[in-house]
Protein backbone atom coordinates (compact mmCIF):
# COMPACT_ATOMS: atom_id res chain seq x y z
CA UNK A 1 2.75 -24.68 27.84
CA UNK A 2 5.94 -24.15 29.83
CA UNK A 3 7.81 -26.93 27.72
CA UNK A 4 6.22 -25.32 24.49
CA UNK A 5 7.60 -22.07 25.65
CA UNK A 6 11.42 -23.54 26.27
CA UNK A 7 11.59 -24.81 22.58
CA UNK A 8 10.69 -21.66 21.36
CA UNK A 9 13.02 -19.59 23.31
CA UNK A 10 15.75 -22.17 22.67
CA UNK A 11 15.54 -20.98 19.00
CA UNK A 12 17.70 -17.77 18.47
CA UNK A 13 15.96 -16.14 15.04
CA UNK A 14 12.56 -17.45 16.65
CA UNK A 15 12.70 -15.21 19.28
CA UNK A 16 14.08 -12.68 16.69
CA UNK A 17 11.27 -13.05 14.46
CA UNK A 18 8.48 -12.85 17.10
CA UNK A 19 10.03 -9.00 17.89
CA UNK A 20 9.96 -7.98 14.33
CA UNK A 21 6.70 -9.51 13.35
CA UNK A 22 4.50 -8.94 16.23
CA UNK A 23 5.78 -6.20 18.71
CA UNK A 24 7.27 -4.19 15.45
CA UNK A 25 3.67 -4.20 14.08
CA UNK A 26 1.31 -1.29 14.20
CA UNK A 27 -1.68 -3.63 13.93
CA UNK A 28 -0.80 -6.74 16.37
CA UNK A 29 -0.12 -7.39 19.95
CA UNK A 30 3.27 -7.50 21.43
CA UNK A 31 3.15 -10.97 21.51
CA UNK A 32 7.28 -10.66 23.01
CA UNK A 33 6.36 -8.29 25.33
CA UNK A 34 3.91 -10.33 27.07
CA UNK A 35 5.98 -13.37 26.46
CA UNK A 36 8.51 -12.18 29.07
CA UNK A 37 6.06 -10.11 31.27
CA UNK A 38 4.39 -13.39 31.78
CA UNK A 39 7.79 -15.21 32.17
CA UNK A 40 9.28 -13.11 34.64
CA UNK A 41 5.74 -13.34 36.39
CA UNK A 42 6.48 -17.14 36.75
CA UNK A 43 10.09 -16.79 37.65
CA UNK A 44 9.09 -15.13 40.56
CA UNK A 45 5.98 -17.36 41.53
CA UNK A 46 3.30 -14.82 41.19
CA UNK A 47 -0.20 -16.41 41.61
CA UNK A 48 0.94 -19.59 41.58
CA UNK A 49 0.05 -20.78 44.78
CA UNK A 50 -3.64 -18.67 44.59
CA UNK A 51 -4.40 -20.91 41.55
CA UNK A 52 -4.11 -24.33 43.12
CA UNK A 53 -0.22 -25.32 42.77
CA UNK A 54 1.59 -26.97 45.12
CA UNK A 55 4.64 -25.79 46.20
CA UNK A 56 6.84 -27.94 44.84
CA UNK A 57 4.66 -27.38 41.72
CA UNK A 58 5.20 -23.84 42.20
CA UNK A 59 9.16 -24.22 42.61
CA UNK A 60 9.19 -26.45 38.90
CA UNK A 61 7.33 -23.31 37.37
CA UNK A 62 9.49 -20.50 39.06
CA UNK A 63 13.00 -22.71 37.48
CA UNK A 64 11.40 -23.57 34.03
CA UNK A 65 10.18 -19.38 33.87
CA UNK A 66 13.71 -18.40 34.21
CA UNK A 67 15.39 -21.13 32.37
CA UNK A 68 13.30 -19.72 29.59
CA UNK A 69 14.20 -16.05 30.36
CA UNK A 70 18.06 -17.31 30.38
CA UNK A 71 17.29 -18.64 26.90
CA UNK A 72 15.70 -15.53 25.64
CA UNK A 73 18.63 -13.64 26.99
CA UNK A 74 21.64 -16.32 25.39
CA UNK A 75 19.52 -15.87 22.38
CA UNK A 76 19.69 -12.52 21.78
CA UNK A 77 23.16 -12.20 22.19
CA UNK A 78 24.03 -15.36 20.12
CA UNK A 79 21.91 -13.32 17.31
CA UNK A 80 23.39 -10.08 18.24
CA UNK A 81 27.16 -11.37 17.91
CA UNK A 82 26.19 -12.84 14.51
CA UNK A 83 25.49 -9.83 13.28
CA UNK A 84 28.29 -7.66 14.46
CA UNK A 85 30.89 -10.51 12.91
CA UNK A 86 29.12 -10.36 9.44
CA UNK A 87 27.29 -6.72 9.66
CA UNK A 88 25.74 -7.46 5.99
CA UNK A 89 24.35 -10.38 6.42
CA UNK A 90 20.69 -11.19 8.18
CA UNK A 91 21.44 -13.85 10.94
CA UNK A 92 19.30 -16.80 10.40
CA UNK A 93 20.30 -18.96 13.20
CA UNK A 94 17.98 -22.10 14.12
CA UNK A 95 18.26 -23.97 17.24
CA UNK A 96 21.62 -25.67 16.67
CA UNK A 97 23.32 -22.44 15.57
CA UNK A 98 23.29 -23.46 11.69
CA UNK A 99 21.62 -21.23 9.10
CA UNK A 100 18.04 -23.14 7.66
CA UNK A 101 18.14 -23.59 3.72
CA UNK A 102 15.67 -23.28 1.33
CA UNK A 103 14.97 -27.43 2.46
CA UNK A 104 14.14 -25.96 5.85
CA UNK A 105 11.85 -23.42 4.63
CA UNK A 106 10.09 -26.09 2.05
CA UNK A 107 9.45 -28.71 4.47
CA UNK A 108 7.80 -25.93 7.18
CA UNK A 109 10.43 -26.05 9.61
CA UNK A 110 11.58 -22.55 9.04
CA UNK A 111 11.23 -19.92 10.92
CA UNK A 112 9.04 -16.49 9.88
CA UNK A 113 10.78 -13.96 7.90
CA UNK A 114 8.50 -12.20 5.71
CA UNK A 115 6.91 -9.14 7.43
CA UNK A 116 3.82 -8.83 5.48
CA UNK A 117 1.98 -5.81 7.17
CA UNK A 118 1.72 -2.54 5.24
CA UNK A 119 2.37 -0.87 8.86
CA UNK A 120 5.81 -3.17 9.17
CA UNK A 121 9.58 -2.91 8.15
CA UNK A 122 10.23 -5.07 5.37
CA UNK A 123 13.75 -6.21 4.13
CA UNK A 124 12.33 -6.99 0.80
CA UNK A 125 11.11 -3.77 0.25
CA UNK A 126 11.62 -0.30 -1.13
CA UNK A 127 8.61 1.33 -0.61
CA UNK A 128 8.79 4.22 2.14
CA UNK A 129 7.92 2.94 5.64
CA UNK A 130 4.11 3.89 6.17
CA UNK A 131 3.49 5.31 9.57
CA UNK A 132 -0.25 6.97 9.55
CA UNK A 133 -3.53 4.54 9.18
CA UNK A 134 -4.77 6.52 6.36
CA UNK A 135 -1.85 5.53 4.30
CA UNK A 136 0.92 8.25 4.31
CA UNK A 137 4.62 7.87 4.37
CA UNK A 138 7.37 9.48 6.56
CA UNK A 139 9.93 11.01 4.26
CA UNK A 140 13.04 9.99 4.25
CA UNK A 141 12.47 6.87 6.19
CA UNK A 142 13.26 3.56 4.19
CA UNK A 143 12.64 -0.27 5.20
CA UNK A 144 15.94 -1.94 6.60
CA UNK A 145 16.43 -4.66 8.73
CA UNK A 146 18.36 -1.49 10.86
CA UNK A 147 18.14 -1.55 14.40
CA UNK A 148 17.37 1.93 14.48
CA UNK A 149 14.60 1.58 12.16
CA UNK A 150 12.71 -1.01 13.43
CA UNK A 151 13.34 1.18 17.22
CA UNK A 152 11.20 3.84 15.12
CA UNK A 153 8.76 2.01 14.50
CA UNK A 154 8.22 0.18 18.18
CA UNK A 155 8.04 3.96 19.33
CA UNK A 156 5.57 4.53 16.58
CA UNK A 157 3.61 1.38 18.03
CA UNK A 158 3.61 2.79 21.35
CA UNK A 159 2.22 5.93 20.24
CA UNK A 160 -0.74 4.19 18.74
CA UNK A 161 -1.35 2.19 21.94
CA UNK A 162 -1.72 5.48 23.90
CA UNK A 163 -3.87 6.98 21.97
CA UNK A 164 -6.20 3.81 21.32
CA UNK A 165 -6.46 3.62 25.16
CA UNK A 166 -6.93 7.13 25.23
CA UNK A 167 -9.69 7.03 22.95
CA UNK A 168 -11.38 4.41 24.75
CA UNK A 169 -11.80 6.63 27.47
CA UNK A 170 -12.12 9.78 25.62
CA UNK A 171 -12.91 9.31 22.29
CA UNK A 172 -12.28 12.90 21.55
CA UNK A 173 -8.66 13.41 23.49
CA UNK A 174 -7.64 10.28 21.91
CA UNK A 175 -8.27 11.10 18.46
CA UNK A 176 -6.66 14.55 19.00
CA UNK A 177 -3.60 12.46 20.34
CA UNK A 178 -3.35 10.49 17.37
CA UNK A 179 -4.01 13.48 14.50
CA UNK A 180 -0.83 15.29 16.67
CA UNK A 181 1.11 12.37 16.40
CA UNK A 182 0.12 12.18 12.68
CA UNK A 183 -1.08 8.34 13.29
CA UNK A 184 -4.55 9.42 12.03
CA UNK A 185 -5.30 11.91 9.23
CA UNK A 186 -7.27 15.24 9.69
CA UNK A 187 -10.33 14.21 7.14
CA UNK A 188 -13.34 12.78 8.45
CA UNK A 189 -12.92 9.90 6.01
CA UNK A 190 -9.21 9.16 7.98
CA UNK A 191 -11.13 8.88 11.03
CA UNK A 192 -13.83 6.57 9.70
CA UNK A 193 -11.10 4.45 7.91
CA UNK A 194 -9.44 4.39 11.46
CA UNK A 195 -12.36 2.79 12.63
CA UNK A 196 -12.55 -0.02 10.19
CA UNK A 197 -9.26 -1.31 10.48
CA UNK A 198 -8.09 -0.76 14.33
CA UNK A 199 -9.77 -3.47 16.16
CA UNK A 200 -8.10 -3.12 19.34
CA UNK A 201 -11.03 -0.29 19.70
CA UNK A 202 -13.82 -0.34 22.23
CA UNK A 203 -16.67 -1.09 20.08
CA UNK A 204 -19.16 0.55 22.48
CA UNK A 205 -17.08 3.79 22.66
CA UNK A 206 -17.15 3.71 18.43
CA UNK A 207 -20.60 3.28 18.51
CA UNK A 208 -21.24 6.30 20.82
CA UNK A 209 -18.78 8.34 18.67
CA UNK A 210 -20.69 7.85 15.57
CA UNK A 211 -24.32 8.35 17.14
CA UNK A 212 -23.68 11.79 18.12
CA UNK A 213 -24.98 15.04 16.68
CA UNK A 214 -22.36 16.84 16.55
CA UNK A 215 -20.52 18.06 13.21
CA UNK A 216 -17.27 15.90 13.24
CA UNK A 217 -19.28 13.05 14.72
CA UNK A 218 -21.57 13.11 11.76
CA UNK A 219 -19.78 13.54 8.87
CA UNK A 220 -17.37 10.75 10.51
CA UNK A 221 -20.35 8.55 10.69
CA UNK A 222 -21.19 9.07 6.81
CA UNK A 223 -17.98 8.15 5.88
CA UNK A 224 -17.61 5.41 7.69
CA UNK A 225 -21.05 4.21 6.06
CA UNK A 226 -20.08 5.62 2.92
CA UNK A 227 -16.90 3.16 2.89
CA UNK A 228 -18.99 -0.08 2.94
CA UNK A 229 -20.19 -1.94 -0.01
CA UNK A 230 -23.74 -3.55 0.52
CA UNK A 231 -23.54 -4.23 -3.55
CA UNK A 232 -25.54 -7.47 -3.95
CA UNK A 233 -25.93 -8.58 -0.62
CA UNK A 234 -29.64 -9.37 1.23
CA UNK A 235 -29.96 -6.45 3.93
CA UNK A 236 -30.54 -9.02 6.54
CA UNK A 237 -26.43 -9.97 5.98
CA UNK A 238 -25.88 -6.17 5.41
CA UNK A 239 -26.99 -5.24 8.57
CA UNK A 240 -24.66 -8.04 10.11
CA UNK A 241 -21.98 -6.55 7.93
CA UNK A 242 -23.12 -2.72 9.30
CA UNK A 243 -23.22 -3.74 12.66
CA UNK A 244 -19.56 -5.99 13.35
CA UNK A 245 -17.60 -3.15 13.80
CA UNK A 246 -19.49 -1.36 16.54
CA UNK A 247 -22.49 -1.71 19.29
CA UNK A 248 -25.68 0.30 19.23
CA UNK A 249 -25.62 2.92 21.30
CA UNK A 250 -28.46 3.08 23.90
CA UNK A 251 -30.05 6.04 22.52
CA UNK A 252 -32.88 5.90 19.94
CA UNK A 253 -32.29 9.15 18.45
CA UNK A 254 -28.52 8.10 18.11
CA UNK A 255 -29.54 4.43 16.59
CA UNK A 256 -32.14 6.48 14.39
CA UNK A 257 -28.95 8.74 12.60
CA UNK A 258 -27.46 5.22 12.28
CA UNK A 259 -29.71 3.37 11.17
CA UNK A 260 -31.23 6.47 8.60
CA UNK A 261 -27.61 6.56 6.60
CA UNK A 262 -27.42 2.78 7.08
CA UNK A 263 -30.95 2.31 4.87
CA UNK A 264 -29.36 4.79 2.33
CA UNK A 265 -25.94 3.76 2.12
CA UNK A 266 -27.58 0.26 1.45
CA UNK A 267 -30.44 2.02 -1.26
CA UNK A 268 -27.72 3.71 -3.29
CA UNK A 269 -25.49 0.16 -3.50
CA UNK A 270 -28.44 -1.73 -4.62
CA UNK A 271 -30.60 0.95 -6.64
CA UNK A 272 -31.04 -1.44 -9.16
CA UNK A 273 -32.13 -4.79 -8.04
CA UNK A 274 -34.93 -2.53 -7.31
CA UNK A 275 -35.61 -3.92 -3.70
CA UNK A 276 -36.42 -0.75 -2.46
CA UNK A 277 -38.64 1.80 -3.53
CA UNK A 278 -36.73 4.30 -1.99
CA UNK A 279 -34.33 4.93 1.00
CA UNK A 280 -37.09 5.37 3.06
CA UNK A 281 -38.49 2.30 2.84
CA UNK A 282 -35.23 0.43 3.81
CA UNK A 283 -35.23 2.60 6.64
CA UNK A 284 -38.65 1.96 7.64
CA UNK A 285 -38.20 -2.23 7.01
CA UNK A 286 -35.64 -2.02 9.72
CA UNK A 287 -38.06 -0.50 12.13
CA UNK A 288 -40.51 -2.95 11.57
């Protein structure tokens, strides 16, 4: 892993590219972040010794973790200076400080530079930067491969990490946190589409949420049924569909409200393959 690590940070628009695509993302993990938490863990021998290495083991690890962190460091600047010599002009450095061609990117030994995510920067495009889940734009904020810009959106990113753990804890607060920060829409059906595609959520906190009787925690619910299509599909695999995103609560009456706008959300996709009689009896088949 370590030696895997040391070719990677040996490559200047590697490292880059990690930043942008990963810790610049809304929807991914900070895969840089942890990269040098867990280096600078090593350079100073944390744990090493608890899990079984030797010392002399343990002095290898502590020199290859801050060789790498060197590298990091040497190639950040090496990018850096690139960029302040030719200020309009994306550095695309490999590992022996020449650009890659279009043969390097054919032959897969290129390095990442599209950033794909509709929650990214992208240098390719000229849409508005989007910067809530639900889909809306901040004005007057365009896509550049800016410093500045891709600084707003890492603050952005940290803003959604709060309130996801927030809302792991209290669903409520956290959503509050979010809607403030205008992460999250105000709609029910901003919430519910919040719930589909964060999956850094605590599935047994969702599942609570949307078992509750309370206004906002049904008409959430509904719309987060309401936005899945059980067209054509068995409800054996619809269930299985139904259920991935979230756990059963513990509480019949809560898996009852589930399960009741589950069986009807699945009648009115398949009305007529004419499975069901009614909702009702899709609701009492899953009882059975």
């Amino acid at each position: 892993v370590i030696q895997a690590l040391t070719r990677i940070c040996a490559d200047a628009q590697c490292v880059v590219d990690i930043y942008l695509n990963y810790d610049c993302d809304l929807s991914l993990a900070n895969i840089f972040e942890r990269l040098i938490n867990d280096l600078s863990k090593i350079a100073q021998g944390r744990q090493a010794l608890e899990l079984g290495a030797t010392p002399n083991q343990e002095k290898t690890m502590r020199i290859k973790g801050l060789q790498c962190l060197v590298s990091i460091l040497k190639c950040m600047v090496e990018w850096s200076k690139d960029l302040y010599i030719n200020p309009h002009s994306q550095s695309n450095l490999g590992p022996d400080n020449k650009p890659y061609t279009e043969t390097d990117n054919d032959s897969g030994s290129g390095t990442m530079t599209s950033y794909g995510s509709t929650n990214s920067l992208s240098s390719n495009s000229s849409a508005p930067t989007t910067n809530t889940i639900s889909g809306s734009s901040a004005p007057g904020v365009t896509p550049t491969d800016s410093p500045e810009q891709f600084e707003v959106l890492k603050q952005q990113k940290e803003v959604m990490e709060i309130g996801i753990e927030l809302f792991n804890k209290k669903p409520l607060k956290g959503i509050q946190y979010l809607q403030e920060q205008e992460m999250v829409g105000k709609l029910p059906e901003d919430i519910a589409e919040f719930f589909h595609n964060e999956e850094r959520l605590d599935k047994t906190v969702v599942g609570d949420f949307l078992g509750e009787n309370e206004k906002l925690h049904k008409e959430v619910m509904y719309a987060y049924i309401d936005q899945m299509d059980f067209a054509d599909t068995d409800i054996v695999s619809s269930l299985r569909q139904f259920l991935a995103g979230f756990r059963l609560p513990g509480e019949s009456q809560k898996i009852d409200r589930l399960m009741e706008k589950f069986a009807s959300r699945y009648y009115e996709c398949n009305q007529g393959m004419e499975i069901f009689a009614s909702a009702d009896t899709a609701y009492v088949w899953h009882s059975l």
